[in-house]
Every structure is written in structure tokens, then in C-alpha cells.
C-alpha atoms as a PDB file:
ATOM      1  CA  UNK A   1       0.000   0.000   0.000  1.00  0.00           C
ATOM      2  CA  UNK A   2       1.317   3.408  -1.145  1.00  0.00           C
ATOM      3  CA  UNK A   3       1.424   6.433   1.368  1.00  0.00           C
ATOM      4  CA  UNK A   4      -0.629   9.839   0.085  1.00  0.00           C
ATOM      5  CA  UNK A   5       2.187  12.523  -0.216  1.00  0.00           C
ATOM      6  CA  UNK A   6       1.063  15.898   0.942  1.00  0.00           C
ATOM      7  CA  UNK A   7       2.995  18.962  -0.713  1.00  0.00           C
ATOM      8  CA  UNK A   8       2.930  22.208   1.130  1.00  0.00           C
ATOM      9  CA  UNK A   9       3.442  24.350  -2.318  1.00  0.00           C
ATOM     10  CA  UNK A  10       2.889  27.789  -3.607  1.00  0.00           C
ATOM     11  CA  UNK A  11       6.633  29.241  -3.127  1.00  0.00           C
ATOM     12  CA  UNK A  12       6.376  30.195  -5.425  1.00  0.00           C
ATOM     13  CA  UNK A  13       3.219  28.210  -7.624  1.00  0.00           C
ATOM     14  CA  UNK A  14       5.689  27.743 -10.503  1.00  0.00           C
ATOM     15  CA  UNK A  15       7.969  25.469  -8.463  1.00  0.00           C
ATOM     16  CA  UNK A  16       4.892  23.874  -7.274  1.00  0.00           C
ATOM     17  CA  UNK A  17       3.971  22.525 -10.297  1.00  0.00           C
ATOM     18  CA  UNK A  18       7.169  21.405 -11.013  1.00  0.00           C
ATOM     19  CA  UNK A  19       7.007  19.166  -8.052  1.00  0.00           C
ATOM     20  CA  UNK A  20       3.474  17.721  -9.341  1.00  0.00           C
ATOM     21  CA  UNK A  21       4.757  16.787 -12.736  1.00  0.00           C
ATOM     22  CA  UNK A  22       7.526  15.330 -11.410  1.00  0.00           C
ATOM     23  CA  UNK A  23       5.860  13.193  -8.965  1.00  0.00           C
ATOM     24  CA  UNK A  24       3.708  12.245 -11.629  1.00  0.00           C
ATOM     25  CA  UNK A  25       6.187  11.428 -13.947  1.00  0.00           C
ATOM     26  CA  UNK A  26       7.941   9.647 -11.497  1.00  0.00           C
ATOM     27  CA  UNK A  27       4.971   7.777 -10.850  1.00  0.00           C
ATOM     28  CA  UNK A  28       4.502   6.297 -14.334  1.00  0.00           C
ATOM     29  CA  UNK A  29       8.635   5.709 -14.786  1.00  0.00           C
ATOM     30  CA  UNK A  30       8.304   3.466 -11.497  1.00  0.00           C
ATOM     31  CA  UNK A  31       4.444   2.182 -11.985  1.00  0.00           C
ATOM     32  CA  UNK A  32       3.714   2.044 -15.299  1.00  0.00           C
ATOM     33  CA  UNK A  33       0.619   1.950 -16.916  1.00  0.00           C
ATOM     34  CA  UNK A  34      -1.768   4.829 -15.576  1.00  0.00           C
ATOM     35  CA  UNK A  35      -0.678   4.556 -12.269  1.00  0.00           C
ATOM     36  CA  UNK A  36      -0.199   7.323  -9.746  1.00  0.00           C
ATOM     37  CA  UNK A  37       1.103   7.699  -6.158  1.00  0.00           C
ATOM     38  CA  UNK A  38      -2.239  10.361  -4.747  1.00  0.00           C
ATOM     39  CA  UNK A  39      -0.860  13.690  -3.607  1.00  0.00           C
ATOM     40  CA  UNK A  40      -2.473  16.210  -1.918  1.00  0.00           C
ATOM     41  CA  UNK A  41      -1.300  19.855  -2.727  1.00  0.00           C
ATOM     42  CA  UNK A  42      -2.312  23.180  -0.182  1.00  0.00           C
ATOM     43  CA  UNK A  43      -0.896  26.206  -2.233  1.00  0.00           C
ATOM     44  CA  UNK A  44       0.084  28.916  -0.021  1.00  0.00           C
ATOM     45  CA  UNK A  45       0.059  32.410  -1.148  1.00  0.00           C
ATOM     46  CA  UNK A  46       3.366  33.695  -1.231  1.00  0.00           C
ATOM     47  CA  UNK A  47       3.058  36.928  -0.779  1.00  0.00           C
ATOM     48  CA  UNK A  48       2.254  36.525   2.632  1.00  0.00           C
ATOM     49  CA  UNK A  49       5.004  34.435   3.345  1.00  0.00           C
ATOM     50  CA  UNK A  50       7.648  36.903   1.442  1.00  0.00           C
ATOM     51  CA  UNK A  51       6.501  39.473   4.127  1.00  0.00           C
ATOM     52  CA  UNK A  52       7.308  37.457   6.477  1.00  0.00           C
ATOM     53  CA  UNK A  53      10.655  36.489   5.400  1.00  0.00           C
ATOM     54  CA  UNK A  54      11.363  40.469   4.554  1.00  0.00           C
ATOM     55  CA  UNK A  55      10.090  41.411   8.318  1.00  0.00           C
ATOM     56  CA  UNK A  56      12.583  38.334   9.590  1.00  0.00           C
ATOM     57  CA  UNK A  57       8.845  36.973  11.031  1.00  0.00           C
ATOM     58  CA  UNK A  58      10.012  33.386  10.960  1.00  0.00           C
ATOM     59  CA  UNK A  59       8.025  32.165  14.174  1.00  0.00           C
ATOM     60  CA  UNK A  60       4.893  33.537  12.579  1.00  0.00           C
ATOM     61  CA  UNK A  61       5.506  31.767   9.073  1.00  0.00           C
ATOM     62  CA  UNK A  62       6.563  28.516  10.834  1.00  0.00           C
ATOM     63  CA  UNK A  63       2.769  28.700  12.728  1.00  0.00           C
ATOM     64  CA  UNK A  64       1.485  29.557   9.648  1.00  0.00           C
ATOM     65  CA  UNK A  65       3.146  26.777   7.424  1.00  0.00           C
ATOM     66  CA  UNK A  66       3.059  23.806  10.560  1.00  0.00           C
ATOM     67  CA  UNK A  67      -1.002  24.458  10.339  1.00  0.00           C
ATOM     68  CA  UNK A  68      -0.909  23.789   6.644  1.00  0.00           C
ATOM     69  CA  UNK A  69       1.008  20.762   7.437  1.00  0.00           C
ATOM     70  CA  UNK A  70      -1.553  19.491   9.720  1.00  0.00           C
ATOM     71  CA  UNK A  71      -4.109  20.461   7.209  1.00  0.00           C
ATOM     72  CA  UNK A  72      -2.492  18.197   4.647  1.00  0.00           C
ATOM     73  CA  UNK A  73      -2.275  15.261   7.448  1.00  0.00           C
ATOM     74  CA  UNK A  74      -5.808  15.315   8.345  1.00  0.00           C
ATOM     75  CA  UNK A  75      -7.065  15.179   4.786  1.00  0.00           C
ATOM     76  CA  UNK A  76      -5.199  11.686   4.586  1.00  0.00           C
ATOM     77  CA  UNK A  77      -1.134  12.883   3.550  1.00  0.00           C
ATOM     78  CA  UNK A  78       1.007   9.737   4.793  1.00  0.00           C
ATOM     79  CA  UNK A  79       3.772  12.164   4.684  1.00  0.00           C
ATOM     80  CA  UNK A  80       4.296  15.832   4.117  1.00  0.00           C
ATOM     81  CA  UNK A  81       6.723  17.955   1.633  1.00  0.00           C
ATOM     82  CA  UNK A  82       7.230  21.638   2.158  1.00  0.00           C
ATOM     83  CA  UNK A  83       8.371  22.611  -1.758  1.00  0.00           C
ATOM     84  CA  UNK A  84      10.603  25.294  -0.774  1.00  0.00           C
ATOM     85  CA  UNK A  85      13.929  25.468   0.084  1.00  0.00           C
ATOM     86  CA  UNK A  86      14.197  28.684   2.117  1.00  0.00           C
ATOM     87  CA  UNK A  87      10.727  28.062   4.188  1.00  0.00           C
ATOM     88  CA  UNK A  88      13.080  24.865   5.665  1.00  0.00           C
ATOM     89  CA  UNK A  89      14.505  27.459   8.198  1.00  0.00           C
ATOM     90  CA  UNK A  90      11.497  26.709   9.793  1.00  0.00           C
ATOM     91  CA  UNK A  91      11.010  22.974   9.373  1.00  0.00           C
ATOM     92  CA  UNK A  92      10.976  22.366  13.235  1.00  0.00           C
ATOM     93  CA  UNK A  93       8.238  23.925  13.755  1.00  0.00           C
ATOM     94  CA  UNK A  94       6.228  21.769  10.826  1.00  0.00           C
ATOM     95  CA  UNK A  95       7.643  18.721  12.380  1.00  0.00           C
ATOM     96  CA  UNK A  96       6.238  19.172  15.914  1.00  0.00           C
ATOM     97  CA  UNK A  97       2.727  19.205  14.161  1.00  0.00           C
ATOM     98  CA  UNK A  98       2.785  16.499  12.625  1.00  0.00           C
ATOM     99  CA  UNK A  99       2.309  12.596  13.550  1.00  0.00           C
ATOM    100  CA  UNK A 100       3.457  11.487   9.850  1.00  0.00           C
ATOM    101  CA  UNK A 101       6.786  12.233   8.400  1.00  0.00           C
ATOM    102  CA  UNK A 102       8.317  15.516   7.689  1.00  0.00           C
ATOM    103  CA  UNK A 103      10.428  14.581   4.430  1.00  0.00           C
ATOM    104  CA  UNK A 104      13.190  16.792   4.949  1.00  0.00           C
ATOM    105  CA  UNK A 105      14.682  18.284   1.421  1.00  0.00           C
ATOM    106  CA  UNK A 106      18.285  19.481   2.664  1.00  0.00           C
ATOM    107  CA  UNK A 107      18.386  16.039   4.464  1.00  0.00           C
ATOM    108  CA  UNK A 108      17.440  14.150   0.727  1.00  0.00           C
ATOM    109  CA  UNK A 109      19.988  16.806  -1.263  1.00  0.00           C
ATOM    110  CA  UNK A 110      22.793  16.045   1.888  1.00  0.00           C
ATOM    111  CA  UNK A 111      22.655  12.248   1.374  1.00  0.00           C
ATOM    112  CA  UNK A 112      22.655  12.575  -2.425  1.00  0.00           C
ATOM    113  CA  UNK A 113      25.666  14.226  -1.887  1.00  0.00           C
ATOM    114  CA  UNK A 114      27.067  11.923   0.259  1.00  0.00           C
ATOM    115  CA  UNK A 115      26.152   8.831  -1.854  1.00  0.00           C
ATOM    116  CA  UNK A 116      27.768  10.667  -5.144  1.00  0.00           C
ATOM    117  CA  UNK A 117      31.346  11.263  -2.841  1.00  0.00           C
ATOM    118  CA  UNK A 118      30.935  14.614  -2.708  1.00  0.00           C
ATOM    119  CA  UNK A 119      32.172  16.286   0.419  1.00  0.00           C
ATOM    120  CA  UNK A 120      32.617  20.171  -0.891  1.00  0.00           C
ATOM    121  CA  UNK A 121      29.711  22.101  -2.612  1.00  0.00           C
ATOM    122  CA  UNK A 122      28.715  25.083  -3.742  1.00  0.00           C
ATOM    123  CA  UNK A 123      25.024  26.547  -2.523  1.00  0.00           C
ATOM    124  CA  UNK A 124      22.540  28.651  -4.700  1.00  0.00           C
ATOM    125  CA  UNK A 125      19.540  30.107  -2.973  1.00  0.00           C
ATOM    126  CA  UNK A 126      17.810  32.836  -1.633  1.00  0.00           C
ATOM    127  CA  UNK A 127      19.829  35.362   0.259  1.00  0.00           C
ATOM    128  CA  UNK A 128      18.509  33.705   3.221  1.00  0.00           C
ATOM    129  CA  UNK A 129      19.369  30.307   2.435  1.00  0.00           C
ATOM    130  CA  UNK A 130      22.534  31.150   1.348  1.00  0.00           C
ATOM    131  CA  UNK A 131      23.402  33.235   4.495  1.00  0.00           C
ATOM    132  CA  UNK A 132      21.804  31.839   7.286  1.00  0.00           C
ATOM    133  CA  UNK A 133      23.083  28.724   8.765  1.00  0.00           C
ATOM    134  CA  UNK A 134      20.249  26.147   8.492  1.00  0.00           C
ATOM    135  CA  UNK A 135      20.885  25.081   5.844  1.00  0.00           C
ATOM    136  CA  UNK A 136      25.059  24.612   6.302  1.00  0.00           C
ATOM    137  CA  UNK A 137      24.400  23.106   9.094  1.00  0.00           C
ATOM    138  CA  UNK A 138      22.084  20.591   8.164  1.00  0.00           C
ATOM    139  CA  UNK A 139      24.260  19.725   4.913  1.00  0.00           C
ATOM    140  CA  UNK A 140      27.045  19.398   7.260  1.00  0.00           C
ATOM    141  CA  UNK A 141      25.632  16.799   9.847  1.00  0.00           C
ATOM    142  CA  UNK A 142      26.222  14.705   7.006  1.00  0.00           C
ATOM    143  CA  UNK A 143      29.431  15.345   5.945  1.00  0.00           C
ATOM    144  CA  UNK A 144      28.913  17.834   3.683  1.00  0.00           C
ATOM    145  CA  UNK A 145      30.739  21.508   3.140  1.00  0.00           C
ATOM    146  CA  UNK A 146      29.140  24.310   1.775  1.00  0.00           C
ATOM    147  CA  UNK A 147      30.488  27.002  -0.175  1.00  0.00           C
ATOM    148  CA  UNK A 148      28.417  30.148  -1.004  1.00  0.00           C
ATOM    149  CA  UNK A 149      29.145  33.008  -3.933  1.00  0.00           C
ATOM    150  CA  UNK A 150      31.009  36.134  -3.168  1.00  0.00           C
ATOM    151  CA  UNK A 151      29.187  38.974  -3.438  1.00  0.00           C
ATOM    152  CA  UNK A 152      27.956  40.280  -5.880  1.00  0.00           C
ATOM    153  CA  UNK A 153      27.155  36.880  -6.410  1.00  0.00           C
ATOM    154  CA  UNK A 154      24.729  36.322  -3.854  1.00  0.00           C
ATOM    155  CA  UNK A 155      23.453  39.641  -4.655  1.00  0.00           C
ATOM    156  CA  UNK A 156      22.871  38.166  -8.373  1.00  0.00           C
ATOM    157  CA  UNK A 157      21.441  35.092  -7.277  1.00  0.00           C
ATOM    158  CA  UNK A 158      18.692  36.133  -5.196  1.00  0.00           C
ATOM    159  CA  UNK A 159      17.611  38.876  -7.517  1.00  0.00           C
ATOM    160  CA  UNK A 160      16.806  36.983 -10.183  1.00  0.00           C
ATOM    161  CA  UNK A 161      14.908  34.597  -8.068  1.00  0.00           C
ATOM    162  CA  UNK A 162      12.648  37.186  -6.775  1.00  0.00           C
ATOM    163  CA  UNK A 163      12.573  39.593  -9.555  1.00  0.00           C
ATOM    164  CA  UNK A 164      12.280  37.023 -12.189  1.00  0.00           C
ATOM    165  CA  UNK A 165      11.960  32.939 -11.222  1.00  0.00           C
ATOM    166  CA  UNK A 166       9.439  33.700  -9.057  1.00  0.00           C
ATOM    167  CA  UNK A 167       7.446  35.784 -11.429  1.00  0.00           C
ATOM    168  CA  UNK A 168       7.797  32.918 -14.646  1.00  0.00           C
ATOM    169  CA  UNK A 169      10.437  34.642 -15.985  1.00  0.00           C
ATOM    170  CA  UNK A 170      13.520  32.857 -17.156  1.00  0.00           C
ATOM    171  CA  UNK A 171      15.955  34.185 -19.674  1.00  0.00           C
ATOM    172  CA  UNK A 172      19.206  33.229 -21.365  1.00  0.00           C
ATOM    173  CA  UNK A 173      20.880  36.271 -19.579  1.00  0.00           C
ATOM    174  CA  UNK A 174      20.086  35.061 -16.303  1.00  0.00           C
ATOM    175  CA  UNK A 175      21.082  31.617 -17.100  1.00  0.00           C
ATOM    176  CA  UNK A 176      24.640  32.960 -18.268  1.00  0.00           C
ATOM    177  CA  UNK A 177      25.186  34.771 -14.713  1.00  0.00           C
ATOM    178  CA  UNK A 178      23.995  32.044 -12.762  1.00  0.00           C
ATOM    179  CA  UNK A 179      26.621  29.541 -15.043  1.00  0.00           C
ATOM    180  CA  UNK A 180      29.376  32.427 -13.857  1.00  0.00           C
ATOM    181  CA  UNK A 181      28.821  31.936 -10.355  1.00  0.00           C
ATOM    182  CA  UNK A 182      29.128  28.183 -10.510  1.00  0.00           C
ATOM    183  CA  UNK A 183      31.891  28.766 -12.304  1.00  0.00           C
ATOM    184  CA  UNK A 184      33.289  30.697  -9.242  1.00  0.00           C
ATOM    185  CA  UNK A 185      32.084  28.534  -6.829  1.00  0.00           C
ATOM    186  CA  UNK A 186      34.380  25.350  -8.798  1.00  0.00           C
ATOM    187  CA  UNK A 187      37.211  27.710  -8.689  1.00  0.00           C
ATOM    188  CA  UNK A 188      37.123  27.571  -4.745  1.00  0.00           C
ATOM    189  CA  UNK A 189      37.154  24.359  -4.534  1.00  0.00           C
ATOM    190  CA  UNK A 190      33.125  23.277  -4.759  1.00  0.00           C
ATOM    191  CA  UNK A 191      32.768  19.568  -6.478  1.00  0.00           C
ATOM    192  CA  UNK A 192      28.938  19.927  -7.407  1.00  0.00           C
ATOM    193  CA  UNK A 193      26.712  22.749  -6.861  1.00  0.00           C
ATOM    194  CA  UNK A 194      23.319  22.403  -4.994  1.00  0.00           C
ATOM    195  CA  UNK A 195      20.415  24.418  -6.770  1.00  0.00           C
ATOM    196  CA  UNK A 196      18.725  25.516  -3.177  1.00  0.00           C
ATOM    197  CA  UNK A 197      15.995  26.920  -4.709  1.00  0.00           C
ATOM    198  CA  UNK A 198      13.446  24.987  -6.176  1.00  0.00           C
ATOM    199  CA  UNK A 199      12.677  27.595  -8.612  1.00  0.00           C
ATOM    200  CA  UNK A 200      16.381  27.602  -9.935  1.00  0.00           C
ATOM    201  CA  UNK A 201      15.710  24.182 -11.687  1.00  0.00           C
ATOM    202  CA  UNK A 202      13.268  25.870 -14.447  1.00  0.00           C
ATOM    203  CA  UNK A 203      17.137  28.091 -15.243  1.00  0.00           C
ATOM    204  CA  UNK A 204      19.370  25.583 -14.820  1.00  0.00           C
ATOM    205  CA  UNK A 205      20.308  22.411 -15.776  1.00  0.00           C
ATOM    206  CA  UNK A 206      22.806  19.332 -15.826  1.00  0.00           C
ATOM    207  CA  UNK A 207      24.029  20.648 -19.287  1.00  0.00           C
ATOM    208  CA  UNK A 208      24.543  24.303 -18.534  1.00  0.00           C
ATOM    209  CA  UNK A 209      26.611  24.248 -15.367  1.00  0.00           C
ATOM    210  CA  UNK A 210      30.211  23.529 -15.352  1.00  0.00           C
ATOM    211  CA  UNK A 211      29.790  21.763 -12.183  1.00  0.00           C
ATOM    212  CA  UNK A 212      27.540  18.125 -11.644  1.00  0.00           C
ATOM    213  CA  UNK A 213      24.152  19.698 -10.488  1.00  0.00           C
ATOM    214  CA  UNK A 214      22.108  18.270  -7.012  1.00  0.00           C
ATOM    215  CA  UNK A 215      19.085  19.577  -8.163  1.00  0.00           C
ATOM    216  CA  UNK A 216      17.336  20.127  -4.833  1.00  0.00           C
ATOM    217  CA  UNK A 217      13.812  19.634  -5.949  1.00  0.00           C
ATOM    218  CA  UNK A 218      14.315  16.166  -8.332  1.00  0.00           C
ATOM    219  CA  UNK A 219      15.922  14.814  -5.242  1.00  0.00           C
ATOM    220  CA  UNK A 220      13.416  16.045  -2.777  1.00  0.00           C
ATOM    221  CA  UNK A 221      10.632  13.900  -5.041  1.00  0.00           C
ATOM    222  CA  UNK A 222      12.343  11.141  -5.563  1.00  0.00           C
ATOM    223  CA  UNK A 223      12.812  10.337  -2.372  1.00  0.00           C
ATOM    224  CA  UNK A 224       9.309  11.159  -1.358  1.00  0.00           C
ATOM    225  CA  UNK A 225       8.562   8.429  -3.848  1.00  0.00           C
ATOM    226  CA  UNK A 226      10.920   6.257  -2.188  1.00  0.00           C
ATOM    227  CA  UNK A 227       8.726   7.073   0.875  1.00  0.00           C
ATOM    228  CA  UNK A 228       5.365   6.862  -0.649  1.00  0.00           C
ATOM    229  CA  UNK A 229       5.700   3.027  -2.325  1.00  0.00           C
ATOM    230  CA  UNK A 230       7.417   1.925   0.997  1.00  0.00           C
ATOM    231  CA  UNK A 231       6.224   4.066   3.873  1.00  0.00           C
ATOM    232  CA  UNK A 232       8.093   1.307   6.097  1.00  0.00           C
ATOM    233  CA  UNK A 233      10.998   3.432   5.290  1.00  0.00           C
ATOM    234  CA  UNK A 234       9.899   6.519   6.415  1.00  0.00           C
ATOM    235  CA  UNK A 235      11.213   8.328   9.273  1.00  0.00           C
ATOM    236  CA  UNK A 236       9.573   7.782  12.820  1.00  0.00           C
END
């Protein structure tokens, strides 16, 4: 029996949807046939949350996000997602509400890391995931170093997630800074580079960064796949 994955989305929507057709798609690469694992998706609106993040109102969006997550467990999710990278600074809070598993994404992109025998890597994300130290210091409980850009390079990064990925736009000129970064980030001494933004995987890919990609939100579904057709393996 398959677990009901519950995806705590809209951070922004575009992202969001990624996650459904990939769980979808996933579904029918591991299923076959017309077969789906069932999801449940709460979209969030994210302007809300963005004022929160700008005011540095993180209790307030962690009560705001662990409700949703209860939501999503009451309707019959067998385990819950929270489709944003930056909105895990307050992933403590969403476990504590929950009696079904938190699936935690930097924990999935950490052991991917891991697995792959990379122990150095380079971090693209929102200012605040790149500068705060939730998300270092989850990657590095397993093993893992992070590097993040230089300024401007952060500067670059998280303007073009909020002034453009967030709002559906992608462009080629975007795509070329971001591949300059990377390209930084490998000159320090980074072995792969984590996308830590699930909106940076609609602007980059495997075959435009100079650096082997952990694409935060593929491995984020995947293993709530891995989760979903054996929920024996889930976390307690």
C-alpha cells in the first residue's frame, strides 16, 4: 500500500507545479501503466510568506506553514513535503505538528551528496538560504561543506529569483550569470553545486553548469517516492 504525499506548495506556484509533474512522472517511470502515487497539494500564497521572510517573522511563518502541514495530514497525507527550500529554516516547527513524516529536502539533497562522494559544494539560494546557517548546518551533519558566492554573487542570485523565477520569468541572460557563479564557486574548490531553490531548476540544468548539479527539488521527489511506495521506510 502506497502512502498519500502531501505537498505544502505555492513558493512560489511555478515550483509547485514542477514538483506535481515530477511526482507524476515519477509515478509512471516506477508504476507504469496509468498509475499514480495520490498527492495532496495546499498552495500557499506567497506573498504573505515573502513578508514574512522580509520582516525576519520566521516564528509567525513557521505557525502559519506547521497548520498547513496538519491540514495536509488530516485530509489523509502519509507524509508531508514543504516545496521550498528557504521556508526549511522553519522545518521544526512543521515537524512538531505532525504525527506522519516531515520529508526533509536538505536532508534528501545532503545524502545525495554523500552517496555521489561529494564532500565540498557550492550553494545557490535565496539570500537567506545562502546566508543563514540552516541550511550549512544541516548539509554538514552529514558530511557535507558548503560554499556560497562572493558577493555580488549572492546579490545576483537572489535577484533573479525574486525579480524574475518567481514571477515565470527565465531568460538566457540570467542563465549565463547564474553559469558564472558556478563557475566561481568550482574555482574555490566546490565539487557539485546544490540548486537551493526549487525555482532555480526551471534556469538551470545538468548541461549548462560547469559543475555536476544536485538539483534540490528532483531529489526532494524522488525520495518522497521512495517514501510513498514503501512508507516502512519513512522516518519515525
Amino acid at each position: 500500500m502506497t502512502a498519500t504525499i502531501g505537498l505544502i506548495g505555492g513558493m512560489a506556484w511555478d515550483s509547485s507545479a514542477e514538483y506535481y509533474r515530477l511526482l507524476n512522472t515519477g509515478s509512471r517511470r516506477r508504476l507504469g501503466g496509468h498509475r499514480t502515487v495520490r498527492s495532496i497539494l495546499l498552495t500557499e500564497d506567497f506573498a504573505a510568506i515573502e513578508a514574512l521572510q522580509r520582516a525576519g517573522d520566521w516564528d509567525r511563518a513557521g505557525e502559519v506553514l506547521a497548520a498547513h502541514a496538519r491540514t495536509l495530514q488530516d485530509a489523509g497525507a502519509g507524509l508531508v513535503l514543504l516545496c521550498t527550500n528557504t521556508m526549511h529554516r522553519v522545518a521544526g516547527a512543521i515537524e512538531a505538528a505532525l504525527d506522519v513524516p516531515f520529508v526533509h529536502l536538505v536532508d534528501a539533497t545532503a545524502e545525495a551528496a554523500a552517496a555521489a562522494g561529494t564532500t565540498t559544494v557550492g550553494l545557490l539560494g535565496s539570500r537567506f538560504t545562502m546566508e543563514m546557517d540552516f541550511y550549512r548546518d544541516r548539509m554538514r551533519r552529514h558530511g557535507v561543506r558548503v560554499l556560497v558566492p562572493d558577493e555580488p554573487g549572492r546579490t545576483t542570485v537572489d535577484d533573479i529569483i525574486y525579480r524574475e523565477l518567481t514571477q515565470g520569468i527565465v531568460t538566457d541572460a540570467s542563465r549565463r550569470a547564474y553559469i558564472d557563479v558556478i563557475a566561481g564557486l568550482a574555482d574555490r574548490g566546490a565539487e557539485a553545486v546544490v540548486l537551493g531553490c526549487t525555482e532555480i531548476t526551471l534556469l538551470i540544468g545538468p548541461d549548462d553548469s560547469p559543475l555536476p548539479v544536485l538539483d534540490s527539488t528532483r531529489i526532494h521527489v524522488e525520495r518522497a517516492l521512495d517514501l510513498a511506495l514503501d512508507p516502512a521506510k519513512a522516518p519515525a
